[in-house]
Protein backbone atom coordinates (compact mmCIF):
# COMPACT_ATOMS: atom_id res chain seq x y z
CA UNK A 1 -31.83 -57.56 113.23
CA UNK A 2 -29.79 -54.05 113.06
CA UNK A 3 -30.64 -51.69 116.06
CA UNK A 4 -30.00 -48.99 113.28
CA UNK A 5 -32.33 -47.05 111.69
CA UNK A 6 -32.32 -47.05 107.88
CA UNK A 7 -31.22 -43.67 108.20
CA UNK A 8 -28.06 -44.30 110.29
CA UNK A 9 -26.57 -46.56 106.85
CA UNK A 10 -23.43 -44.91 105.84
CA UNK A 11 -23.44 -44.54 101.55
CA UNK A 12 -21.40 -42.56 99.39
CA UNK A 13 -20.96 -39.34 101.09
CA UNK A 14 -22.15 -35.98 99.72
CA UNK A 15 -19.70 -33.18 99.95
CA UNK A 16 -21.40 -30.50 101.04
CA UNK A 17 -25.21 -30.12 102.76
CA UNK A 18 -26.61 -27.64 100.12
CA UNK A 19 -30.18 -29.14 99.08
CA UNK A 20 -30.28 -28.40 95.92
CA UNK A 21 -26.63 -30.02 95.39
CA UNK A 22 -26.52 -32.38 92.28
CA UNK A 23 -22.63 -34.12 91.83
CA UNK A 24 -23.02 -34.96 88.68
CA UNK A 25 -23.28 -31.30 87.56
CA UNK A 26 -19.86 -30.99 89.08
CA UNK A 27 -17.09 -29.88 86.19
CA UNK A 28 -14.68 -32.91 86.25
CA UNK A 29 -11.13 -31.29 87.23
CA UNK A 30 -9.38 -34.64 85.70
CA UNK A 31 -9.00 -38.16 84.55
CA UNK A 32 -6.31 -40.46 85.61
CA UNK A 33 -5.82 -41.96 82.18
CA UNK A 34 -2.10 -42.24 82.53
CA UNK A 35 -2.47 -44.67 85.49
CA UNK A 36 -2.19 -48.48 84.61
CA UNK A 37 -5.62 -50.47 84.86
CA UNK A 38 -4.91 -53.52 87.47
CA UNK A 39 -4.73 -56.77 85.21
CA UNK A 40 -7.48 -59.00 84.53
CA UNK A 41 -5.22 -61.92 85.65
CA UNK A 42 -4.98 -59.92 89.24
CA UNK A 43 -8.76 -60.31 89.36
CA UNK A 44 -9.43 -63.72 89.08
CA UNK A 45 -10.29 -65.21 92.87
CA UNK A 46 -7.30 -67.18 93.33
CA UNK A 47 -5.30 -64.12 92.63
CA UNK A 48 -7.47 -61.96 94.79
CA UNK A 49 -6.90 -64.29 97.72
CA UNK A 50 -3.15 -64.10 97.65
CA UNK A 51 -3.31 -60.64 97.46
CA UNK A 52 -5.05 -60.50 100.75
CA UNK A 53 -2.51 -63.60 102.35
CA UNK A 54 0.26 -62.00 101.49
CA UNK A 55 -0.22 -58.18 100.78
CA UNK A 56 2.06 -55.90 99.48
CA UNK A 57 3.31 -52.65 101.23
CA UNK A 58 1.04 -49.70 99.96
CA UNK A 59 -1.02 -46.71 101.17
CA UNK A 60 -4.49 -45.57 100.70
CA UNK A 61 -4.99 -42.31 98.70
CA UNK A 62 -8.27 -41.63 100.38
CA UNK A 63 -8.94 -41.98 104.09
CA UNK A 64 -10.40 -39.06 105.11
CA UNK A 65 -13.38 -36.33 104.08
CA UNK A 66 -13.82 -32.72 105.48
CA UNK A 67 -16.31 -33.22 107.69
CA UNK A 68 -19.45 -31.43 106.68
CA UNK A 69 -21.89 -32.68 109.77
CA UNK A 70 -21.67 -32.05 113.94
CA UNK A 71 -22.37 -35.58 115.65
CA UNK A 72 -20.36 -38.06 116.95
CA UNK A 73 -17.90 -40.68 115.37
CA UNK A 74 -19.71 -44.10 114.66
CA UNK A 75 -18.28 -47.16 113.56
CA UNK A 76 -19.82 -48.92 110.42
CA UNK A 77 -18.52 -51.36 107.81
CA UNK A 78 -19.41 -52.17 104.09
CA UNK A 79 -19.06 -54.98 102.11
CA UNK A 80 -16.98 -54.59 99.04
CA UNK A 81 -18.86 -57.81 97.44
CA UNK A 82 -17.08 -59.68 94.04
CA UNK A 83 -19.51 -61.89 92.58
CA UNK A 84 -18.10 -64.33 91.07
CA UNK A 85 -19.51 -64.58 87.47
CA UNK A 86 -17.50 -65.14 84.53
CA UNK A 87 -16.46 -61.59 84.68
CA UNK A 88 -16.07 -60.74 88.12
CA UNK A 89 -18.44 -58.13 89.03
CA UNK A 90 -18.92 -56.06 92.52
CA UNK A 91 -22.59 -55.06 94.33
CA UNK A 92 -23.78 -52.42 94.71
CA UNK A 93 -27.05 -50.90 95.51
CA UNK A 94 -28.86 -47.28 94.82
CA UNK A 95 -30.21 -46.14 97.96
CA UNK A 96 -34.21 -45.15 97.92
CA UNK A 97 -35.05 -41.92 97.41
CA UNK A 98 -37.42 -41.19 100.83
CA UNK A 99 -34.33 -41.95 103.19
CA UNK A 100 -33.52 -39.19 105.19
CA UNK A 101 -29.46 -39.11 104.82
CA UNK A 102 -27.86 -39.78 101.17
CA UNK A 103 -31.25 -40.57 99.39
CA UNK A 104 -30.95 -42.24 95.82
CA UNK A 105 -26.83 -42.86 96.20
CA UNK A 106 -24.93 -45.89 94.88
CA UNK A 107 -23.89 -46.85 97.68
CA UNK A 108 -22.19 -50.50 99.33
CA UNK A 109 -24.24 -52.94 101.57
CA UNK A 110 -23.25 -52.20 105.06
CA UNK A 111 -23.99 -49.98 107.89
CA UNK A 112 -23.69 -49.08 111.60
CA UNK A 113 -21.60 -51.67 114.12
CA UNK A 114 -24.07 -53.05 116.55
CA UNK A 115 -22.36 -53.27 120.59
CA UNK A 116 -22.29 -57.19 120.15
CA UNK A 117 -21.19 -57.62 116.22
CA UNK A 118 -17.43 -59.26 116.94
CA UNK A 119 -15.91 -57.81 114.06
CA UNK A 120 -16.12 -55.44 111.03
CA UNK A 121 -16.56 -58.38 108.76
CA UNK A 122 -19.67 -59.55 111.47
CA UNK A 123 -20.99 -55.85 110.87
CA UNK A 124 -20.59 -55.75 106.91
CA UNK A 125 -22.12 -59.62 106.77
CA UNK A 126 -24.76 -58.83 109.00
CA UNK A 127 -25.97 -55.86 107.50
CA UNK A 128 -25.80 -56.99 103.72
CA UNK A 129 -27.70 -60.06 104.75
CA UNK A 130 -30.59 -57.52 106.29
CA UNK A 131 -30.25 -54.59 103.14
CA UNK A 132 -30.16 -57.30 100.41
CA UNK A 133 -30.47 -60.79 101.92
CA UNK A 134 -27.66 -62.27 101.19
CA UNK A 135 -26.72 -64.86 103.56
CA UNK A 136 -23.46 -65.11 104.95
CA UNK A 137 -22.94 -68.86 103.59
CA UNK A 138 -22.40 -67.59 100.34
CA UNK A 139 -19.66 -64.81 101.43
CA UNK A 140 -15.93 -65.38 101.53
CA UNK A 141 -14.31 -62.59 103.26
CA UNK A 142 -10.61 -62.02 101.77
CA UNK A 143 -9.90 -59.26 104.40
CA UNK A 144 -10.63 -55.69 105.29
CA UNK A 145 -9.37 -52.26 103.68
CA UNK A 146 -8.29 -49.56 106.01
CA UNK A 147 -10.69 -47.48 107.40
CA UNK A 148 -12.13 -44.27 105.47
CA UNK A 149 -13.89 -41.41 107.42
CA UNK A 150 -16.80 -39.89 105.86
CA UNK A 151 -17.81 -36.15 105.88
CA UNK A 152 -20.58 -37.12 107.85
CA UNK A 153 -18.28 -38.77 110.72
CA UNK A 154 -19.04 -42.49 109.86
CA UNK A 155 -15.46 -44.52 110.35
CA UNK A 156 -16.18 -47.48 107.95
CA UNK A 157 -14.16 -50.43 106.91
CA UNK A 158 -14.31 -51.69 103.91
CA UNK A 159 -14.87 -55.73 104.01
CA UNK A 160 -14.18 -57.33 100.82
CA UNK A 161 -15.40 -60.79 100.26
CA UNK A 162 -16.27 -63.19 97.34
CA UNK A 163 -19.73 -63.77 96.53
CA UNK A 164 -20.93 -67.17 95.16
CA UNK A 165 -23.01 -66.85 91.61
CA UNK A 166 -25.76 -69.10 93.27
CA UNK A 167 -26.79 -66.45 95.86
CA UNK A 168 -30.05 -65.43 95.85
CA UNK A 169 -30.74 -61.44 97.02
CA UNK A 170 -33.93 -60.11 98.04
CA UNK A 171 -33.18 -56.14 98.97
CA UNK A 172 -35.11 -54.86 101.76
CA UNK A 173 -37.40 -52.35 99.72
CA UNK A 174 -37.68 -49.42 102.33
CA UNK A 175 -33.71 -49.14 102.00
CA UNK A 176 -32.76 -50.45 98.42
CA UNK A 177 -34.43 -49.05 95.17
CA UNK A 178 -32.27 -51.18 93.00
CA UNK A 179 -29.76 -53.57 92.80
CA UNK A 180 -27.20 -53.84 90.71
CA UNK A 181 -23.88 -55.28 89.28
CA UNK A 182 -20.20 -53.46 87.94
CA UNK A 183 -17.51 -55.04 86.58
CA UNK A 184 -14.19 -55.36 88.43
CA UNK A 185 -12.38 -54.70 85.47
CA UNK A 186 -14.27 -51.26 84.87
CA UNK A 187 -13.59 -50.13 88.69
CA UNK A 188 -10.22 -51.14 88.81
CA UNK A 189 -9.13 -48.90 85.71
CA UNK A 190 -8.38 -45.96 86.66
CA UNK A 191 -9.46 -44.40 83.38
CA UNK A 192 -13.00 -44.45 84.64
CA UNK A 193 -11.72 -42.45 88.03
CA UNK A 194 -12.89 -38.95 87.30
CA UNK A 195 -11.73 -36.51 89.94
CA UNK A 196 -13.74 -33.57 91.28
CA UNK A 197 -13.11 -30.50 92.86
CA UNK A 198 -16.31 -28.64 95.02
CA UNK A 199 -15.65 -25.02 97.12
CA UNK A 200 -18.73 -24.32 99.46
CA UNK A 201 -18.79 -21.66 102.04
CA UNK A 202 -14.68 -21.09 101.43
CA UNK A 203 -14.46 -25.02 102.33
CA UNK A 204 -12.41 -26.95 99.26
CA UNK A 205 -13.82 -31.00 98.60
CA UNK A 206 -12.58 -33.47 96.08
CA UNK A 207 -14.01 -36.66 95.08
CA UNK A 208 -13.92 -39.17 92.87
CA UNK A 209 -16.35 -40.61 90.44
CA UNK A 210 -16.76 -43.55 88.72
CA UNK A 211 -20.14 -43.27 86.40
CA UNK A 212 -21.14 -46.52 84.49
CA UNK A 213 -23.65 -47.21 82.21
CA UNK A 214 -25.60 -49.75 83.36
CA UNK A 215 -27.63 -50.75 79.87
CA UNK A 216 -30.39 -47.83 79.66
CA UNK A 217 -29.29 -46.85 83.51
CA UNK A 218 -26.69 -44.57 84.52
CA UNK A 219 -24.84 -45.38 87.16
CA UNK A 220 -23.31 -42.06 89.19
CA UNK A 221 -20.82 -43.91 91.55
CA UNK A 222 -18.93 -41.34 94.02
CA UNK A 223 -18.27 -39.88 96.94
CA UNK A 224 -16.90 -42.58 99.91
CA UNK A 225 -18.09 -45.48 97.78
CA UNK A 226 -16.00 -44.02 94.67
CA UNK A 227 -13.26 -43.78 97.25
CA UNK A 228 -13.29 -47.13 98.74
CA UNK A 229 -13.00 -48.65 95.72
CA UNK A 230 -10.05 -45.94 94.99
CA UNK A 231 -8.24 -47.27 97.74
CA UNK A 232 -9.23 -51.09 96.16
CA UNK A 233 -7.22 -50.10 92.91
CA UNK A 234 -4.51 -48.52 94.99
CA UNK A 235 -4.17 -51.92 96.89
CA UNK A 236 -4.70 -54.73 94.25
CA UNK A 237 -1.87 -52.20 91.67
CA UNK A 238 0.62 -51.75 94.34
């Protein structure tokens, strides 16, 4: 078990520390509509594990947030998890609203590196098999993005793995207030990429945001997780 309080999870990262600060009231600045959505040939697993054997040369457009928080650097990891349906659609989870850092985000399973975890993909496994119980035996990691910094000085990398269909989750419910699934295809077009631009306290922050809707749910993704998957696009397009 995680030495980590629930607190200490990194999830999408707010911009700014204001209390009353809502993101989705945020004007949207623009849409990358004339961007190409990555094929849904590039998605299928076979073509997602070549990508990762033999990756092309390519740079991540996000990497790093204006910090917005005084503590120390701390090494996490997430897992940026495909299940493997007929469509091929990625976890995610909304974060519950009592936690005391990014309450009520969409967020990734992950969190904090524990001293003896041997990896990043040991730290994202780990901690998505304690936030939503899925066990590692049904996980099979392709690789690992480059890191991206959060605002609130959490250095994460971005584990992306294939989930098997037949997994069976069971979120931890003082963490995760709901669990739920987004189509590849919708993340990886970058017509649903929605950028934002914030100014607190003469400080200037942009985001993206990627909101879904999720039957009668609306899904508000942004922040680092928006970003992470930003960087996904950027990779699997290049």
């Amino acid at each position: 078990m995680s030495t980590t309080s629930p607190s200490d999870r990194p999830a999408a990262a707010s911009p700014t520390t204001l209390p009353d600060f809502d993101p989705r009231q945020v004007p949207i600045a623009a849409v990358d509509i004339h961007l190409p959505a990555v094929s849904r040939a590039a998605l299928t697993p076979e073509a997602l594990r070549q990508r990762f054997v033999a990756p092309p040369q390519w740079e991540p457009e996000v990497v790093l947030e204006k910090s917005y928080a005084s503590r120390s650097p701390a090494r996490a990891a997430v897992l940026l998890g495909i299940v493997l349906r007929d469509e091929p659609m990625v976890l995610l989870t909304e974060r519950t609203a009592h936690l005391s850092t990014h309450s009520g985000q969409v967020a990734f399973p992950g969190g904090r590196a524990d001293p003896e975890d041997a990896s990043p993909a040991h730290t994202a496994l780990r901690e998505a098999e304690e936030e939503v119980g899925l066990a590692s035996r049904h996980a099979e990691v392709l690789g690992v993005l480059p890191t991206y910094v959060t605002g609130s000085s959490f250095i994460i990398s971005p584990v992306v793995a294939l989930v098997a269909p037949e997994c069976e989750l069971n979120p931890n419910p003082y963490e995760v207030a709901d669990l739920f699934e987004v189509p590849l295809a919708f993340l990886m077009d970058p017509a649903n990429h929605r950028r934002h631009v914030f100014e607190s306290g003469g400080v200037e922050r942009q985001w993206f945001s990627m909101p879904y809707q999720d039957g009668s749910k609306s899904r508000f993704i942004w922040g680092a997780t928006a970003g992470m998957l930003r960087n996904f696009y950027r990779f699997l397009s290049a």
